[in-house]
Protein backbone atom coordinates (compact mmCIF):
# COMPACT_ATOMS: atom_id res chain seq x y z
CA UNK A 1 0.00 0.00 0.00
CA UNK A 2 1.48 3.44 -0.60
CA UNK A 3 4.76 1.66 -1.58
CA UNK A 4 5.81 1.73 2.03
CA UNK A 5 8.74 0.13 3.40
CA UNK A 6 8.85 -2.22 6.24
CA UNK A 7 11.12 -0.51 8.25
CA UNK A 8 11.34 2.97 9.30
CA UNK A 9 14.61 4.96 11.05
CA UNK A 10 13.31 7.50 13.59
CA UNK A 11 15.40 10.42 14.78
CA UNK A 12 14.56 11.26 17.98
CA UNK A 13 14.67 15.47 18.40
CA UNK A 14 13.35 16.04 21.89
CA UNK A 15 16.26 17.08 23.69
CA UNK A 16 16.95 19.43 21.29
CA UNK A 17 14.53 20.50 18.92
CA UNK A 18 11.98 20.15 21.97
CA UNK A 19 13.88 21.34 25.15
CA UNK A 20 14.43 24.46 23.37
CA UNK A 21 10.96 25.84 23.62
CA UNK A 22 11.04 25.32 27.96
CA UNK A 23 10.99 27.89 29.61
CA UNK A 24 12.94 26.57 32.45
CA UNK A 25 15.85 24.63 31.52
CA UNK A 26 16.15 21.07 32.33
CA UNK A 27 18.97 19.67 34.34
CA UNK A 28 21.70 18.02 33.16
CA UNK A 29 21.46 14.70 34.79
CA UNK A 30 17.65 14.79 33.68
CA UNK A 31 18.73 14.84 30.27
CA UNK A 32 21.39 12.36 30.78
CA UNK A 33 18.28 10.46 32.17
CA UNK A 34 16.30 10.51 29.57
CA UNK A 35 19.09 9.63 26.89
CA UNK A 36 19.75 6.79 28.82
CA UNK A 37 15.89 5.78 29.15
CA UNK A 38 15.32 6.74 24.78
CA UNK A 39 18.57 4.48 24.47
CA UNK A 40 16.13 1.13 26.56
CA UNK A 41 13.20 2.54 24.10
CA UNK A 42 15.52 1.55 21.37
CA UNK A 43 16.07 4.91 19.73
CA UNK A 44 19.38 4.54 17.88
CA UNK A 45 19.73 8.04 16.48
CA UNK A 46 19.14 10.79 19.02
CA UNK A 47 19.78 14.60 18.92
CA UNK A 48 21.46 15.27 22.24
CA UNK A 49 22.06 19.16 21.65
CA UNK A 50 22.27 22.25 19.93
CA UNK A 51 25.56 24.76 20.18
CA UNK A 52 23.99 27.62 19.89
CA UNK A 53 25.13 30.80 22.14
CA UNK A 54 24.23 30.20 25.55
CA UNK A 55 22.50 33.31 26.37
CA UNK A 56 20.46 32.38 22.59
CA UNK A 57 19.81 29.05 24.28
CA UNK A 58 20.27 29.40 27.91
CA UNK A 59 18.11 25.50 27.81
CA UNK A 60 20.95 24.05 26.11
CA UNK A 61 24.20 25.75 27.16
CA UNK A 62 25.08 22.41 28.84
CA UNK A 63 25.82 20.60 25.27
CA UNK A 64 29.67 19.68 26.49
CA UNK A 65 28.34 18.40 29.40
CA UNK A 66 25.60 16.04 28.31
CA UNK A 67 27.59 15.07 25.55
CA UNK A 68 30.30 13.79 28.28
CA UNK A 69 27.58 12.14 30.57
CA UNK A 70 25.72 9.71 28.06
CA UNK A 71 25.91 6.21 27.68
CA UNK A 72 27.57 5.18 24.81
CA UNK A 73 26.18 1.78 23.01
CA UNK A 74 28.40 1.33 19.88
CA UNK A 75 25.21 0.89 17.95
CA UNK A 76 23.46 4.65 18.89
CA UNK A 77 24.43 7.52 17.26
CA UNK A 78 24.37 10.96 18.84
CA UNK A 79 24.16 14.01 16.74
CA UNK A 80 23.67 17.75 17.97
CA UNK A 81 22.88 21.18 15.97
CA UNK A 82 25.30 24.14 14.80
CA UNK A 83 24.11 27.13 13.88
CA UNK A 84 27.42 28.60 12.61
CA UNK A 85 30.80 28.35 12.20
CA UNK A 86 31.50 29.15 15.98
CA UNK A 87 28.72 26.06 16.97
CA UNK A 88 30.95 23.38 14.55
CA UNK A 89 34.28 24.39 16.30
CA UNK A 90 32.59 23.44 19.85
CA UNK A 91 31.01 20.43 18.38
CA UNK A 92 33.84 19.30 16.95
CA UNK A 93 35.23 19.16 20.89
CA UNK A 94 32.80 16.43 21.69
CA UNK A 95 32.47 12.92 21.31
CA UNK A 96 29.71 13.37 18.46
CA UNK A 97 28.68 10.72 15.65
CA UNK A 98 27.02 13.85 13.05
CA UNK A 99 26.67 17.27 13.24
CA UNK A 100 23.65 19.20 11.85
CA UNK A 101 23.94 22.80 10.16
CA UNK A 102 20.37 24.68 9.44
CA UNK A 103 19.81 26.56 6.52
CA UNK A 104 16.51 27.92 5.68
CA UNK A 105 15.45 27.48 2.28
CA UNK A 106 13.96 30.95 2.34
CA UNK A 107 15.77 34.00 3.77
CA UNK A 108 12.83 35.82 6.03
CA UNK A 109 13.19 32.48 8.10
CA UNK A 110 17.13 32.76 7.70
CA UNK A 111 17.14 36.16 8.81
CA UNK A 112 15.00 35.78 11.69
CA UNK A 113 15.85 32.18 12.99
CA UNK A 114 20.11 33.00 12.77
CA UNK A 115 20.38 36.80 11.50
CA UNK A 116 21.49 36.09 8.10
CA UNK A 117 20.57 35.36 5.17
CA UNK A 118 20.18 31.84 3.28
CA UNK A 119 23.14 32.75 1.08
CA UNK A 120 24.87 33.82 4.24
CA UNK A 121 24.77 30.32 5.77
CA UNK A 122 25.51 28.46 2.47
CA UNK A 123 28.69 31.06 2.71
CA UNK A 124 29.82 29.10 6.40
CA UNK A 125 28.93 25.52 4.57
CA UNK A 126 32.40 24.70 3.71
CA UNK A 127 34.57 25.29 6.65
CA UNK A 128 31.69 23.55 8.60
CA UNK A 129 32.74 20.61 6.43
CA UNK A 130 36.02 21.00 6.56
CA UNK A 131 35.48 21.31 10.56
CA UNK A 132 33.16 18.58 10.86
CA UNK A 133 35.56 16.25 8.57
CA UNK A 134 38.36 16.99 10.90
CA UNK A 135 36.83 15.68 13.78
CA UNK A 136 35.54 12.44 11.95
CA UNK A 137 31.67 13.68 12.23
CA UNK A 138 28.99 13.21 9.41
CA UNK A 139 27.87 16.69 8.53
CA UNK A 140 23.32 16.54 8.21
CA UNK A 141 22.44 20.29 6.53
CA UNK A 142 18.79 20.73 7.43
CA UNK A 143 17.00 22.68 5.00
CA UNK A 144 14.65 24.46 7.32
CA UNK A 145 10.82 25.63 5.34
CA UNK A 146 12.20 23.42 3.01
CA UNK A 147 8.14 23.00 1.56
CA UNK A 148 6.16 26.26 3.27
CA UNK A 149 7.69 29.34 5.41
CA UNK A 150 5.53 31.47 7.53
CA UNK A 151 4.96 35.16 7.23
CA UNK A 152 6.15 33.94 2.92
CA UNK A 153 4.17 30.90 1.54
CA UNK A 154 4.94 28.03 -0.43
CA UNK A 155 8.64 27.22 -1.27
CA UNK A 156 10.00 26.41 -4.20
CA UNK A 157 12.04 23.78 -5.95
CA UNK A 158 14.69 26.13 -6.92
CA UNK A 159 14.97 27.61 -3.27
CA UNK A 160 15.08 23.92 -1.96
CA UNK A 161 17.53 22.73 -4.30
CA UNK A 162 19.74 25.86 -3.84
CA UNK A 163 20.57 24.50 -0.85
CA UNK A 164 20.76 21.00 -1.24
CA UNK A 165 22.75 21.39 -4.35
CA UNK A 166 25.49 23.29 -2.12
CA UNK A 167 25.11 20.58 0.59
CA UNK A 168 26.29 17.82 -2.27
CA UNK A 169 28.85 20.22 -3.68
CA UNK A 170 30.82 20.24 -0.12
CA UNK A 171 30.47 16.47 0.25
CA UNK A 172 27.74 17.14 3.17
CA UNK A 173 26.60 13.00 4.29
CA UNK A 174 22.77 13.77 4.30
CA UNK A 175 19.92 16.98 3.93
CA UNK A 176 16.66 16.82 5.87
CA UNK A 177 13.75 18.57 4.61
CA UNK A 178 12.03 20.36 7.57
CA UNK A 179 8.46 20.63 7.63
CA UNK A 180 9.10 23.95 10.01
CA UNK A 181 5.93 25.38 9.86
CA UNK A 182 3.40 22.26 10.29
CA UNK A 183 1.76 23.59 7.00
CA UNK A 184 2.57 21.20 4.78
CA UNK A 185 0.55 19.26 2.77
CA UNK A 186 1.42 15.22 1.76
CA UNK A 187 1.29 16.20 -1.69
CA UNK A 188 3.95 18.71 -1.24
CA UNK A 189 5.90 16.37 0.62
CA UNK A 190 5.69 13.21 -1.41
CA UNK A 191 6.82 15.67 -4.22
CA UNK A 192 9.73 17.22 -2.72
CA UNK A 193 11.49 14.22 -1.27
CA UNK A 194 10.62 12.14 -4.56
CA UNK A 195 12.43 14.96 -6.48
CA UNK A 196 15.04 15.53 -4.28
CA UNK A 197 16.29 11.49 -3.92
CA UNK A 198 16.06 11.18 -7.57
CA UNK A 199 18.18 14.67 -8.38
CA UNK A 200 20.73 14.20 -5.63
CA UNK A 201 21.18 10.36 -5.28
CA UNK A 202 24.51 11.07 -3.79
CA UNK A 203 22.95 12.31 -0.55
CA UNK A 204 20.32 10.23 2.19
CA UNK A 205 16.95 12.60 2.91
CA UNK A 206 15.07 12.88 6.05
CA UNK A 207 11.93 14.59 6.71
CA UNK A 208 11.54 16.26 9.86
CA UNK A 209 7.92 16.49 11.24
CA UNK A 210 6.23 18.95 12.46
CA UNK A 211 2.35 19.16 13.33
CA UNK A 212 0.54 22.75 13.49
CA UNK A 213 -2.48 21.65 11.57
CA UNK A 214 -2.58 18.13 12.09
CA UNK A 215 -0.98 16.87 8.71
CA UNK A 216 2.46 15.49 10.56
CA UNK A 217 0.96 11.99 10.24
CA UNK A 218 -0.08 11.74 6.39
CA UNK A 219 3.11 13.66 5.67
CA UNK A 220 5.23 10.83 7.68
CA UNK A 221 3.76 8.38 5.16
CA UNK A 222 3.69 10.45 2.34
CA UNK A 223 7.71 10.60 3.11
CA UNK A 224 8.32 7.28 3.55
CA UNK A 225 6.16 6.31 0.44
CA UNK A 226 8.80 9.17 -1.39
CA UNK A 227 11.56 7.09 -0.05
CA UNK A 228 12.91 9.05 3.10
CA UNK A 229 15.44 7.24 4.70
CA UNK A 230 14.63 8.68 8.19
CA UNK A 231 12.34 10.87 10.00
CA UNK A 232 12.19 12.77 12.70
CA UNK A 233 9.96 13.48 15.56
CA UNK A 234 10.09 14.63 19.14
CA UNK A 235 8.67 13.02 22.24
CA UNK A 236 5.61 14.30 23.81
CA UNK A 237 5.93 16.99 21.27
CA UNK A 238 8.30 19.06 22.45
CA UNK A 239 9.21 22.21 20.39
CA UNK A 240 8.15 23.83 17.83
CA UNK A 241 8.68 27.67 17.10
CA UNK A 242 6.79 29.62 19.61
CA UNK A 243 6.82 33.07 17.99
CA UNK A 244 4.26 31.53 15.23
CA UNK A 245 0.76 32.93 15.42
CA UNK A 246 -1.49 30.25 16.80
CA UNK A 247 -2.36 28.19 19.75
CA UNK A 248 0.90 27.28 21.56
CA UNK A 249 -0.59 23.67 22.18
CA UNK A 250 -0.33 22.87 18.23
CA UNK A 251 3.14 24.69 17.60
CA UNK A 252 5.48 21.94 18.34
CA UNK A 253 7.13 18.52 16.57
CA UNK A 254 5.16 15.75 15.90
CA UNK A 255 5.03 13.53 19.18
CA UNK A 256 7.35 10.32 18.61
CA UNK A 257 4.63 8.59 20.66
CA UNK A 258 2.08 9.09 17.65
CA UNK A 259 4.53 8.74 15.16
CA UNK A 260 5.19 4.92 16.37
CA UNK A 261 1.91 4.46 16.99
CA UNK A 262 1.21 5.01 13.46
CA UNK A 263 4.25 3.16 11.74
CA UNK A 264 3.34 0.22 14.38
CA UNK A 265 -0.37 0.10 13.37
CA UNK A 266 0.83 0.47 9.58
CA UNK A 267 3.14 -2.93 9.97
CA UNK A 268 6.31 -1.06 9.44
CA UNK A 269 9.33 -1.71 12.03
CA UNK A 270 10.94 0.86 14.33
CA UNK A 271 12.29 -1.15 16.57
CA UNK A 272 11.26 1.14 19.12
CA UNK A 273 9.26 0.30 22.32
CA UNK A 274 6.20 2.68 22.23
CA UNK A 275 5.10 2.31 25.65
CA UNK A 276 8.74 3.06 26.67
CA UNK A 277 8.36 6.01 24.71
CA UNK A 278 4.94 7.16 26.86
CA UNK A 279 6.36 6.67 29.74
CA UNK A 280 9.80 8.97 29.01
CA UNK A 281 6.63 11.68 27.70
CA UNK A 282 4.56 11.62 30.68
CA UNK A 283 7.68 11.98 32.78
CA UNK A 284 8.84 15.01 30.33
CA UNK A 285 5.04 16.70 30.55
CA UNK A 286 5.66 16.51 34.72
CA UNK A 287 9.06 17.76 34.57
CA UNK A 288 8.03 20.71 32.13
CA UNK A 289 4.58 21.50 32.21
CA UNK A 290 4.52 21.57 28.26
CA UNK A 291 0.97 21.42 27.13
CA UNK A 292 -0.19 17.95 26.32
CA UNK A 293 -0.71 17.23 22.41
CA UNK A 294 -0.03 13.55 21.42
CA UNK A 295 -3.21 12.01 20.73
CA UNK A 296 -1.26 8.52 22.15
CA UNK A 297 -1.57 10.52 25.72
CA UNK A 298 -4.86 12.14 25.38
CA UNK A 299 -6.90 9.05 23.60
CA UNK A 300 -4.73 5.89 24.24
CA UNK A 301 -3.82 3.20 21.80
CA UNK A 302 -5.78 0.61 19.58
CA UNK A 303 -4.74 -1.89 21.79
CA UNK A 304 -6.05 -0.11 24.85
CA UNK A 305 -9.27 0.68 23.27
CA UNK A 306 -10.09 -2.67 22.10
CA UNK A 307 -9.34 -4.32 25.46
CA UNK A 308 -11.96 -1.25 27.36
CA UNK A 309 -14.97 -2.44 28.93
CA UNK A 310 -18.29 -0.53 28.28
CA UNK A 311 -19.08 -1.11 32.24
């Protein structure tokens, strides 16, 4: 159905992507926690931090130190953010398996997510190689509104491929496409990851989830049925970008509980324990308050609703 696969990779983005948007940072042994409890789940690509400027980021200025404190099973990968040159030189310090550099496909985003423009990003791409190459790290460039950018519109194939094309050009390992804005539509999806993996085979594609309107799951399988090689999702649905107009509640990443809910219902392998995943949310909603928004939390599983009583 859908040409789906039978196996999915899932990037977990929590402690990154989703910590970010707390208010109140958490502590470092509670992230070291939680790696260690997404590690049992059976996550075995996780984004651990970002190394952006501490007083940017205040929630993650501990990067170094989490980055020493995790466990490290030879088969999990750890990979953290840069949002510069400056952020690659600190990664490159740590005991990282990839390194992740954003660049906007469109420069309003650009210029208000890291005060440049997307040209002045692709400008930092190469020394990030170079840096990230150095230190034996695979370099991921995330093309950020890579379909749809607020306060703009739709995105085109030319913006998109601007910066994928310079990703391949530098001998980058991988490009996501982010679905930043939780606008997206399936259609727009299934096209843009189709067209990208046939017009850069040299490169692996992700799609990175988000879920404003509710189209995070259909876009999950309209990437996989494009051939993504990953996606990515964070638990409880941490994150999002909280200056966007709208409800806080429906700002953030799709929840990694509903995402394996849906790949486990659809027969396709993760290899990840879903109710090892609710319990690390529900223990992240207590520890930060974050509004609730999976639908796993709020209206249970199939499982669970076939086994209720009507008494």
């Amino acid at each position: 159905m859908w040409n789906l696969p039978e196996h999915a990779s899932v990037v977990e983005v929590g402690l990154r992507d989703g910590l970010q948007a707390i208010e109140t940072p958490l502590s470092t042994e509670a992230k070291i926690d939680i790696v260690t409890e997404m590690i049992a789940a059976g996550f075995k690509r996780i984004e651990v931090a970002s190394f952006a400027h501490p007083k940017v980021l205040p929630q993650l200025a501990d990067a170094e130190a989490v980055l020493a404190g995790v466990p490290r099973p030879p088969d999990v990968s750890f990979r953290a953010l840069v949002p510069n040159t400056r952020g690659s030189h600190r990664a490159a310090a740590c005991q990282l398996d990839e390194v992740t550099f954003v660049v906007p496909a469109e420069s309003g985003m650009a210029l208000k997510n890291q005060g440049t423009t997307t040209d002045g990003l692709l400008d930092q791409l190469a020394e990030i190689r170079d840096v990230t190459r150095a230190a034996g790290q695979r370099l991921i460039v995330a093309v950020a509104c890579a379909f749809f950018s607020p306060c703009f519109g739709p995105v085109s194939k030319a913006a998109r491929d601007t910066v994928v094309r310079r990703a391949r050009e530098v001998g980058a390992d991988g490009v996501y496409l982010a679905m930043t804005s939780g606008e997206e539509t399936p259609l727009e999806v299934f096209t843009g990851i189709s067209e990208t993996k046939a017009d850069f085979p040299e490169l692996t594609v992700g799609a990175h989830l988000h879920n404003r309107n509710g189209f995070a799951p259909a876009n999950a399988l309209a990437a996989l049925s494009a051939g993504a090689d990953w996606l990515e999702s964070s638990v409880a649905g941490l994150g999002g970008d909280m200056w966007f107009p709208g409800d806080p509640t429906v700002l953030g990443n799709m929840a990694t509980e509903d995402l394996i809910h849906l790949l486990d219902g659809m027969g396709i392998a993760t290899g990840i324990d879903l109710n090892r995943v609710r319990h690390i949310s529900e223990g992240l909603i207590d520890e930060t308050k974050f509004p609730v928004s999976s639908f796993v939390s709020r209206g249970g599983t199939r499982e669970e609703l076939a086994n209720a009583s009507w008494d």
